[in-house]
PDB file of N, CA and C in Angstrom:
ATOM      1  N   UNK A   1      12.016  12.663 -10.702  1.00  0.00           N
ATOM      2  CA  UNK A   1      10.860  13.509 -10.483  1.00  0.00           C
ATOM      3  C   UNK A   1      10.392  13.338  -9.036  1.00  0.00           C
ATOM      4  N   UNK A   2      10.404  14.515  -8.667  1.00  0.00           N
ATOM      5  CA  UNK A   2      10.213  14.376  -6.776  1.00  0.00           C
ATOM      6  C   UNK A   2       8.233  14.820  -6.953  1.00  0.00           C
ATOM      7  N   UNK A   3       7.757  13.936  -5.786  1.00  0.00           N
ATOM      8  CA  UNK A   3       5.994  14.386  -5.452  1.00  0.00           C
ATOM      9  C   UNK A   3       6.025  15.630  -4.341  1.00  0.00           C
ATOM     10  N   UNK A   4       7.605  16.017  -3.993  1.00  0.00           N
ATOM     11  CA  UNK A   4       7.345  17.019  -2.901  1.00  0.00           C
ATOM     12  C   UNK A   4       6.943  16.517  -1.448  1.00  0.00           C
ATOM     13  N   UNK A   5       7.402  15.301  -1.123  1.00  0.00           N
ATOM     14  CA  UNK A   5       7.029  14.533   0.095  1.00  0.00           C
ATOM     15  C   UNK A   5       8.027  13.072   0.375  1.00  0.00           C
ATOM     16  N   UNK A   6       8.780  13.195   1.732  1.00  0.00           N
ATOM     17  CA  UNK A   6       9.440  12.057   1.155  1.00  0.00           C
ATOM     18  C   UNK A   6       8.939  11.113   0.905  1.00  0.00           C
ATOM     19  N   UNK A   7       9.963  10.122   0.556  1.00  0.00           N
ATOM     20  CA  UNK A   7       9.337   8.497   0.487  1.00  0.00           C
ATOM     21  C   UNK A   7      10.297   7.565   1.164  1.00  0.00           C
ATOM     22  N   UNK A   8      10.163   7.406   2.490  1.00  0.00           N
ATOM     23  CA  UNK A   8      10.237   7.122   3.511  1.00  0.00           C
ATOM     24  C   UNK A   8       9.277   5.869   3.360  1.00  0.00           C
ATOM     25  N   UNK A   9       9.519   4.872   4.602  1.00  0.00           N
ATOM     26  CA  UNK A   9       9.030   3.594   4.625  1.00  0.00           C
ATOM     27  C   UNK A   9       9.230   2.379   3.407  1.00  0.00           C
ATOM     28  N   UNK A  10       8.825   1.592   3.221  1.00  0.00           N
ATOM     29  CA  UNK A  10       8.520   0.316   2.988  1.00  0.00           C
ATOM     30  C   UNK A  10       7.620   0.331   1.286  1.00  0.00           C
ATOM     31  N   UNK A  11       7.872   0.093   0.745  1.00  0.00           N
ATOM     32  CA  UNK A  11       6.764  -0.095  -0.701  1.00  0.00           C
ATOM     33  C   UNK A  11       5.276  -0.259  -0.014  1.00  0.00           C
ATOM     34  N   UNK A  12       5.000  -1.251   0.778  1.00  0.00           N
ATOM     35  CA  UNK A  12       3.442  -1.010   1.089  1.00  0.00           C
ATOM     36  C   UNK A  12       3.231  -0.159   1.970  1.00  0.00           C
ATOM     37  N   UNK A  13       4.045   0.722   2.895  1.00  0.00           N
ATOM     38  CA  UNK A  13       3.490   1.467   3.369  1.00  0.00           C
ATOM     39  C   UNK A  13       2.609   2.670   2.482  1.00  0.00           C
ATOM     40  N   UNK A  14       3.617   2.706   1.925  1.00  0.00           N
ATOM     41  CA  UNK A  14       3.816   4.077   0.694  1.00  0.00           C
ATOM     42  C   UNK A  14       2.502   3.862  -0.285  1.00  0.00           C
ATOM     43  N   UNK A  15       2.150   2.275  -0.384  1.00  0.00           N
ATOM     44  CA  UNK A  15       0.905   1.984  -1.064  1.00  0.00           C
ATOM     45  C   UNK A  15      -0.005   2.294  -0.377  1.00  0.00           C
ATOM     46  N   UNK A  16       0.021   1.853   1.196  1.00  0.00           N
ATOM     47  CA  UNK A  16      -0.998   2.375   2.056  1.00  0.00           C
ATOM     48  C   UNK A  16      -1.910   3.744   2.155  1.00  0.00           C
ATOM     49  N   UNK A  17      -0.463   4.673   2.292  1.00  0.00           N
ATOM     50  CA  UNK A  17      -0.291   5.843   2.098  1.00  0.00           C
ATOM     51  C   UNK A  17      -1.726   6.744   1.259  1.00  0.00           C
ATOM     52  N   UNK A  18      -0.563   6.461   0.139  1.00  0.00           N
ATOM     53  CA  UNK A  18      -1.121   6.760  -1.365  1.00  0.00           C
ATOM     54  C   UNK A  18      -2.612   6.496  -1.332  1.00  0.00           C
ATOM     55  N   UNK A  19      -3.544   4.948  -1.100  1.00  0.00           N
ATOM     56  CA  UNK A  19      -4.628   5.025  -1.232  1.00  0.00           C
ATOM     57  C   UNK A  19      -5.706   5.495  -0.183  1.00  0.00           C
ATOM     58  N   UNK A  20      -5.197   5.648   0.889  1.00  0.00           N
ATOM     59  CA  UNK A  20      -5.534   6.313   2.217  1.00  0.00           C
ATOM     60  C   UNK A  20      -5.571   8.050   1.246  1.00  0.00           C
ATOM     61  N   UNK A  21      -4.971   8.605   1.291  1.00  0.00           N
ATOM     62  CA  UNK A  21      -4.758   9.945   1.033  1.00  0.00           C
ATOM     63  C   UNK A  21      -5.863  10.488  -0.238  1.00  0.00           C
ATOM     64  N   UNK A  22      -5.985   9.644  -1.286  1.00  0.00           N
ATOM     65  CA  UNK A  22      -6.880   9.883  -2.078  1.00  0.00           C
ATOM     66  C   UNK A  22      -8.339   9.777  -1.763  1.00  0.00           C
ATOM     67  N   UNK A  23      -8.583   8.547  -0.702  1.00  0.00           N
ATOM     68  CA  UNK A  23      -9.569   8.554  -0.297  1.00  0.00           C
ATOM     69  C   UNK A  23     -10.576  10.020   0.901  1.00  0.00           C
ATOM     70  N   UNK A  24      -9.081  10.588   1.301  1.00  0.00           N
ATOM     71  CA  UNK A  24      -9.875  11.728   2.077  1.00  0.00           C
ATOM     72  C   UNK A  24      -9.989  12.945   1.572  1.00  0.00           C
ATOM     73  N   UNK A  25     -11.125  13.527   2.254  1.00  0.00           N
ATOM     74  CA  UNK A  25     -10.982  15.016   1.746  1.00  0.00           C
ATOM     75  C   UNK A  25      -9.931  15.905   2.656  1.00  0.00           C
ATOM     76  N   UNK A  26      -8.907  15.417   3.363  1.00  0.00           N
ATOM     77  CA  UNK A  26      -8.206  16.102   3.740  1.00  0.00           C
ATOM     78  C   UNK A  26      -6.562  15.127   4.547  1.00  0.00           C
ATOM     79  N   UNK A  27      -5.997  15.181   2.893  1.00  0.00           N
ATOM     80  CA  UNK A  27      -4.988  13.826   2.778  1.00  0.00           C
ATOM     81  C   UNK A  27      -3.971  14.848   3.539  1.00  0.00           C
ATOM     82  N   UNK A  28      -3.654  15.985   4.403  1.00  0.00           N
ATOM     83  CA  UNK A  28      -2.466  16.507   4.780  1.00  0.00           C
ATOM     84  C   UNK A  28      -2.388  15.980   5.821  1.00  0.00           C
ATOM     85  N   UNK A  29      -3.778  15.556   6.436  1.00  0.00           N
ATOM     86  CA  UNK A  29      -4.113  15.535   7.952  1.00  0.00           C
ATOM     87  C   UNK A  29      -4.171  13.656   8.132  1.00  0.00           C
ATOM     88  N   UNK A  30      -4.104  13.146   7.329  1.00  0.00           N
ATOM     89  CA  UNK A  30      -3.657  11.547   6.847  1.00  0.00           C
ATOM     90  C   UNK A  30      -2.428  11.209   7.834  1.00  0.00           C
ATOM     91  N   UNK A  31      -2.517   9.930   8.714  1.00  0.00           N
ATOM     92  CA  UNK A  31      -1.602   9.194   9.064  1.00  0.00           C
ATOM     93  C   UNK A  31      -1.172   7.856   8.687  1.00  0.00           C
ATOM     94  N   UNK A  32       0.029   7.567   8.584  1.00  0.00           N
ATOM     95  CA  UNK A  32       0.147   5.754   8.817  1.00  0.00           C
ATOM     96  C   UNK A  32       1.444   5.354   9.624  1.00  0.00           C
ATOM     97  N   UNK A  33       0.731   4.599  10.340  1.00  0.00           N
ATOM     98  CA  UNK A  33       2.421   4.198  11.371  1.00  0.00           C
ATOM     99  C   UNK A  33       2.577   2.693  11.079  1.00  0.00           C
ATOM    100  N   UNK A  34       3.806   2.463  10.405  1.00  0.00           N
ATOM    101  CA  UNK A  34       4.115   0.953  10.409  1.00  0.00           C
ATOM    102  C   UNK A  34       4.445   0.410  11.637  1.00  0.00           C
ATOM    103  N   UNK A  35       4.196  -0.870  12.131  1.00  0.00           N
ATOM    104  CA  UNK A  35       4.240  -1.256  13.787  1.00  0.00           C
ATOM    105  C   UNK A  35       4.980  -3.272  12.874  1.00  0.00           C
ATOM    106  N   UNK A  36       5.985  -3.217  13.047  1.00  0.00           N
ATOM    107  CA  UNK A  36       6.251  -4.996  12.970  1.00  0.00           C
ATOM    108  C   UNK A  36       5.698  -5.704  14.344  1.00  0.00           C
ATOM    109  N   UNK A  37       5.286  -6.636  13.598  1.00  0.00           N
ATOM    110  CA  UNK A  37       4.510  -7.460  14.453  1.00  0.00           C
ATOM    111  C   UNK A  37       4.597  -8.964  14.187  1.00  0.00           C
ATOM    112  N   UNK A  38       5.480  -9.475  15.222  1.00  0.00           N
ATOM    113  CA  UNK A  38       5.500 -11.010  14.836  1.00  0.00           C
ATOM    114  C   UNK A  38       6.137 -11.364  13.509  1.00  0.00           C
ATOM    115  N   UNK A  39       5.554 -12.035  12.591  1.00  0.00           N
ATOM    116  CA  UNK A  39       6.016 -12.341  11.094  1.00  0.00           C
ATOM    117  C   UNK A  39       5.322 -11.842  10.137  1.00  0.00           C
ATOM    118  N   UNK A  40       4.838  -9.963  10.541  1.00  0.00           N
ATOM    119  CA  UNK A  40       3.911  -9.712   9.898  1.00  0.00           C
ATOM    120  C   UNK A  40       4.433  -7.959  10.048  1.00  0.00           C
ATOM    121  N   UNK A  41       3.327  -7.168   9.851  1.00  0.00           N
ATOM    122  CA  UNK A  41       3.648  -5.836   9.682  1.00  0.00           C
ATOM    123  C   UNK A  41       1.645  -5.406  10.090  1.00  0.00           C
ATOM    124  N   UNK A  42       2.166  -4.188  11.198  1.00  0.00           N
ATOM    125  CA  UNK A  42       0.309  -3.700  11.304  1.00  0.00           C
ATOM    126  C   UNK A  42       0.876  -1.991  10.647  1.00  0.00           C
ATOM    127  N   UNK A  43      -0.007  -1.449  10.146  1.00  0.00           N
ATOM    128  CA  UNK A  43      -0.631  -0.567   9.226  1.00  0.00           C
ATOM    129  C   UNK A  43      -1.075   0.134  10.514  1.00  0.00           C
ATOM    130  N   UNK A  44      -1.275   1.103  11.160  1.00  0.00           N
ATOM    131  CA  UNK A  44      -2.615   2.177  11.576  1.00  0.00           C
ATOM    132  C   UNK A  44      -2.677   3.169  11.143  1.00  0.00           C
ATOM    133  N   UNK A  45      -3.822   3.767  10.706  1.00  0.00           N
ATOM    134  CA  UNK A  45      -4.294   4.545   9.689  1.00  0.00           C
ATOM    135  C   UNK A  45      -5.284   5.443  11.060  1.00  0.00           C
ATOM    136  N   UNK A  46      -4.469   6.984  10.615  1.00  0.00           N
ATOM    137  CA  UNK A  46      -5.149   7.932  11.331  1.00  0.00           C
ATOM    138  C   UNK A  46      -5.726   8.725  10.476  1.00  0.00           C
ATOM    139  N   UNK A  47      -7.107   9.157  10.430  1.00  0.00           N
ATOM    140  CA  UNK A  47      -7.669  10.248   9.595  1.00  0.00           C
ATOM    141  C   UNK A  47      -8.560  10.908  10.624  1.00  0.00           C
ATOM    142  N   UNK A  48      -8.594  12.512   9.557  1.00  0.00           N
ATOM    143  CA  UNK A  48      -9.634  13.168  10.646  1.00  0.00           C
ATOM    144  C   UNK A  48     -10.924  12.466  10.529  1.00  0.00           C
ATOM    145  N   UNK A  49     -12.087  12.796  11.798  1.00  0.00           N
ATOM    146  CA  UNK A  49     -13.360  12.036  11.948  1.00  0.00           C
ATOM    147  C   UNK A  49     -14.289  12.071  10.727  1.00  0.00           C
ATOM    148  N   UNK A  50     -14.004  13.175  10.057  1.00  0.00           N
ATOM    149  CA  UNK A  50     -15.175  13.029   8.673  1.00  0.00           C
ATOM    150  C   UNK A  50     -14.815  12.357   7.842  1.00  0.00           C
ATOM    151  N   UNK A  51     -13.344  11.863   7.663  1.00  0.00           N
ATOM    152  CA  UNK A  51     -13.505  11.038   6.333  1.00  0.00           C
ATOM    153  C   UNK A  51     -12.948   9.549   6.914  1.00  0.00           C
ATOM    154  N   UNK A  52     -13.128   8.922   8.139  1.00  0.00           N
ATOM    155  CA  UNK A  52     -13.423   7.782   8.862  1.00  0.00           C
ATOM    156  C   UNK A  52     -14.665   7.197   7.962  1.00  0.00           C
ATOM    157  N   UNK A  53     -15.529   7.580   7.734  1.00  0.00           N
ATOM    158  CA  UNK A  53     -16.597   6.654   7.385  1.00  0.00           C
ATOM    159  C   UNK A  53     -16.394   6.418   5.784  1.00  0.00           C
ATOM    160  N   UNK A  54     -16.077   7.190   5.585  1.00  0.00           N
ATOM    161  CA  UNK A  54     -15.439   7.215   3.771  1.00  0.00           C
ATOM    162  C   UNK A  54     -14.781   6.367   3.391  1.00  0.00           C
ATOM    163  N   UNK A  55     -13.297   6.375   4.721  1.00  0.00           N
ATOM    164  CA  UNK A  55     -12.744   5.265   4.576  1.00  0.00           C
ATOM    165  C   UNK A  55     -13.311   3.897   4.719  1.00  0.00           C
ATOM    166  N   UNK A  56     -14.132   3.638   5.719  1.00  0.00           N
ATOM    167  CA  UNK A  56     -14.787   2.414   6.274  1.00  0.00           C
ATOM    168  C   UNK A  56     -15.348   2.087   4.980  1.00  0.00           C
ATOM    169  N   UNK A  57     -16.554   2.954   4.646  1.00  0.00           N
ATOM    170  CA  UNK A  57     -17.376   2.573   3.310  1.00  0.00           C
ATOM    171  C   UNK A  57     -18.844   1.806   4.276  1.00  0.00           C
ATOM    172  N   UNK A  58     -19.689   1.669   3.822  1.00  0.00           N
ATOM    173  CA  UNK A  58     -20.320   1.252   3.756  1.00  0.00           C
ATOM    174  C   UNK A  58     -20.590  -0.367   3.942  1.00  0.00           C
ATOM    175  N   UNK A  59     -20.945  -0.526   5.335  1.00  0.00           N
ATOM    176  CA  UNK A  59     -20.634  -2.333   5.735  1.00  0.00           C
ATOM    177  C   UNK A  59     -19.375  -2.456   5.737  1.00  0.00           C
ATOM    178  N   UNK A  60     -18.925  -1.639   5.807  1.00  0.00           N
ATOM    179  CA  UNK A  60     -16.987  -1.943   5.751  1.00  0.00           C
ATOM    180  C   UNK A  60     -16.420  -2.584   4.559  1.00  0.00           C
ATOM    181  N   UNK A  61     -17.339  -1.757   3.373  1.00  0.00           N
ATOM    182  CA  UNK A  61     -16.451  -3.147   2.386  1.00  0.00           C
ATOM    183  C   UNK A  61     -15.383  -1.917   1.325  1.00  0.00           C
ATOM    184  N   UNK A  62     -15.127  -0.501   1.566  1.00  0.00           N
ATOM    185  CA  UNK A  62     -13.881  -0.037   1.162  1.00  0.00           C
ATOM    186  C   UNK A  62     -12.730  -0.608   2.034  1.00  0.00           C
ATOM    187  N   UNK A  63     -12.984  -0.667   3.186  1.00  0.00           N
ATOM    188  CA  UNK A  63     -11.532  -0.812   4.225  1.00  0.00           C
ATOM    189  C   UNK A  63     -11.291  -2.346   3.922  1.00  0.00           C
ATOM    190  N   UNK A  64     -12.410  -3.446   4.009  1.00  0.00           N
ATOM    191  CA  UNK A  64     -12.382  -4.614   3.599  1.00  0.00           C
ATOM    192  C   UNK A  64     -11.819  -4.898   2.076  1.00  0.00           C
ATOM    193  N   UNK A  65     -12.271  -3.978   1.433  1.00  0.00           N
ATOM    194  CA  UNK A  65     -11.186  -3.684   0.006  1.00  0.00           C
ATOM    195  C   UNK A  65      -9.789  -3.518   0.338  1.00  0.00           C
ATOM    196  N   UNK A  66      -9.532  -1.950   0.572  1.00  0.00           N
ATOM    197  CA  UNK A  66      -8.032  -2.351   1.288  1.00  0.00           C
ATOM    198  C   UNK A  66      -7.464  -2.635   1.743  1.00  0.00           C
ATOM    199  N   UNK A  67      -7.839  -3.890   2.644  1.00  0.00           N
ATOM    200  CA  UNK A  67      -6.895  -5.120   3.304  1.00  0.00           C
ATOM    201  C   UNK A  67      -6.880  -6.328   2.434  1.00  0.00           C
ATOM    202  N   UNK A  68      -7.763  -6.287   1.461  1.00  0.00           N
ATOM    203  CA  UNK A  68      -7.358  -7.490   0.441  1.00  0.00           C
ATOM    204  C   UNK A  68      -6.564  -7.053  -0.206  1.00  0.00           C
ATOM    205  N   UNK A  69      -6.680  -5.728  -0.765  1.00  0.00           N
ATOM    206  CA  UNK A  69      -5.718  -4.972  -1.968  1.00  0.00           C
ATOM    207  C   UNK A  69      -4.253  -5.189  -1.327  1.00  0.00           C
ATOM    208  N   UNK A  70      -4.079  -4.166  -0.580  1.00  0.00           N
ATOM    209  CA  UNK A  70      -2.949  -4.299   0.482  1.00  0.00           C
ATOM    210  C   UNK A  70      -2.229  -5.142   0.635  1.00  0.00           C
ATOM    211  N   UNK A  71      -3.156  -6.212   1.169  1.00  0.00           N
ATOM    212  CA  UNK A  71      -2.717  -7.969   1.649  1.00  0.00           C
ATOM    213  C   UNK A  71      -1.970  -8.405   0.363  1.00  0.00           C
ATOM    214  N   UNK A  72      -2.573  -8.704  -0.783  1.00  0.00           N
ATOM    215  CA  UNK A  72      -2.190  -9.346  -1.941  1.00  0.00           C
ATOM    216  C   UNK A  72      -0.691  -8.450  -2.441  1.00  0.00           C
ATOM    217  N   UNK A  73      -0.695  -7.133  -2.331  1.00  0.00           N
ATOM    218  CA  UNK A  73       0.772  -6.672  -2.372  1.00  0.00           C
ATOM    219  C   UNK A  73       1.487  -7.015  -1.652  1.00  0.00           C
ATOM    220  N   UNK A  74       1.443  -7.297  -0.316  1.00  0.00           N
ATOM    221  CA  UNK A  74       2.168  -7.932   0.321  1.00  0.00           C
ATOM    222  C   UNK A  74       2.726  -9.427   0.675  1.00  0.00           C
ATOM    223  N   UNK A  75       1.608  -9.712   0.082  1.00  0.00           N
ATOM    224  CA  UNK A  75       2.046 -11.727  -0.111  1.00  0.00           C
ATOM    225  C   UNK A  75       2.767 -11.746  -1.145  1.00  0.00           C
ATOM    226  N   UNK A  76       3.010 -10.993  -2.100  1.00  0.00           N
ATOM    227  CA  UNK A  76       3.723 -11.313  -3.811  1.00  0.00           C
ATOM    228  C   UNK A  76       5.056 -10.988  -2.933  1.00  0.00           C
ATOM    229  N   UNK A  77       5.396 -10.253  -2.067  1.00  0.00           N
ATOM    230  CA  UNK A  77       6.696 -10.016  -1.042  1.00  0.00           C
ATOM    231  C   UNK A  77       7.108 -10.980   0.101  1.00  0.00           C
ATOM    232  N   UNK A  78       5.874 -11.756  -0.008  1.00  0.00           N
ATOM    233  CA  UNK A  78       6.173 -12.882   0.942  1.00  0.00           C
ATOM    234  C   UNK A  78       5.712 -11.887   2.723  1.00  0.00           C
ATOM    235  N   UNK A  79       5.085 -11.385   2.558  1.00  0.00           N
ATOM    236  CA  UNK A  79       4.443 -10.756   3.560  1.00  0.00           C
ATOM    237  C   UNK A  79       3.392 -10.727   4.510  1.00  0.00           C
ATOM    238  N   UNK A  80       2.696 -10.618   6.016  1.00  0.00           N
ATOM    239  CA  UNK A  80       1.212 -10.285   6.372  1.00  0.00           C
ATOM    240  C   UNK A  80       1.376  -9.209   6.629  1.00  0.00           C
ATOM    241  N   UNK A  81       0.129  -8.356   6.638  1.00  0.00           N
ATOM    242  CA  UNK A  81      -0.213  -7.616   6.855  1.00  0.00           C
ATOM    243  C   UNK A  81      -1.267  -7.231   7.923  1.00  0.00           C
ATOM    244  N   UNK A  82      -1.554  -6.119   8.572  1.00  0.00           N
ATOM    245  CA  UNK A  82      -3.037  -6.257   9.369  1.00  0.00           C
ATOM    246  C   UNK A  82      -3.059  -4.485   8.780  1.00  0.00           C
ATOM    247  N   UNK A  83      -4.554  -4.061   9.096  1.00  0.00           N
ATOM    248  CA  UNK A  83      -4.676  -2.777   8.859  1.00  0.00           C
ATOM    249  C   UNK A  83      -5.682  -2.309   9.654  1.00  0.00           C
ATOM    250  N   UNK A  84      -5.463  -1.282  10.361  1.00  0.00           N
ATOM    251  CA  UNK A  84      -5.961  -1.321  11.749  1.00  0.00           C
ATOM    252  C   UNK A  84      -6.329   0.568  11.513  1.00  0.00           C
ATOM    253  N   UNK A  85      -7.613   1.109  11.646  1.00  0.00           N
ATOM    254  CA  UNK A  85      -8.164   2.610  11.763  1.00  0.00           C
ATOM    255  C   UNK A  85      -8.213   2.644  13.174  1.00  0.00           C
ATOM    256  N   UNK A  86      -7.036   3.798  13.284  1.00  0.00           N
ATOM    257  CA  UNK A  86      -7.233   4.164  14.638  1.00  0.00           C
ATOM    258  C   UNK A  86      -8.201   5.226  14.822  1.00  0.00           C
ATOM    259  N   UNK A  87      -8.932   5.210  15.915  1.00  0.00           N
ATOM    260  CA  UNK A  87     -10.223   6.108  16.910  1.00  0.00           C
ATOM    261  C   UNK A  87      -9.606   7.556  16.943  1.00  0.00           C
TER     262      UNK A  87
END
């Protein structure tokens, strides 16, 4: 069963992805670029400017959600992670 989009990248990217995209009101216009880094992996997450704060949440504790969420998928892989909203 195809979603009509590849699936390209990494299992957490694709997790990244996925919860990034639900979170906006406009998941077409959704980015993520995997960047290896050291003994780790960075995440940047591009969205348009209105749903930046959506993502952030409030005191930062959605985005602070999804770097624990994230993180913990990625340690069961033996993984780090960073997750970085780009401007």
């Amino acid at each position: 069963m195809s979603s009509g989009r590849p699936q390209d990248g990494s299992p957490i990217r694709r997790l990244v992805e996925t919860v990034v995209r639900k979170l906006s009101d406009h998941p077409a216009e959704t980015r993520v670029i995997e960047i290896p880094e050291g003994r780790g992996t960075a995440y940047e997450i591009s969205v348009p400017e209105g749903d930046r704060g959506r993502l952030i949440g409030r005191e930062g504790r959605t985005v602070r959600a999804l770097r624990a969420f994230v993180g913990a998928a990625a340690a069961v892989r033996g993984k780090k992670v960073n997750i970085r909203i780009r401007d």
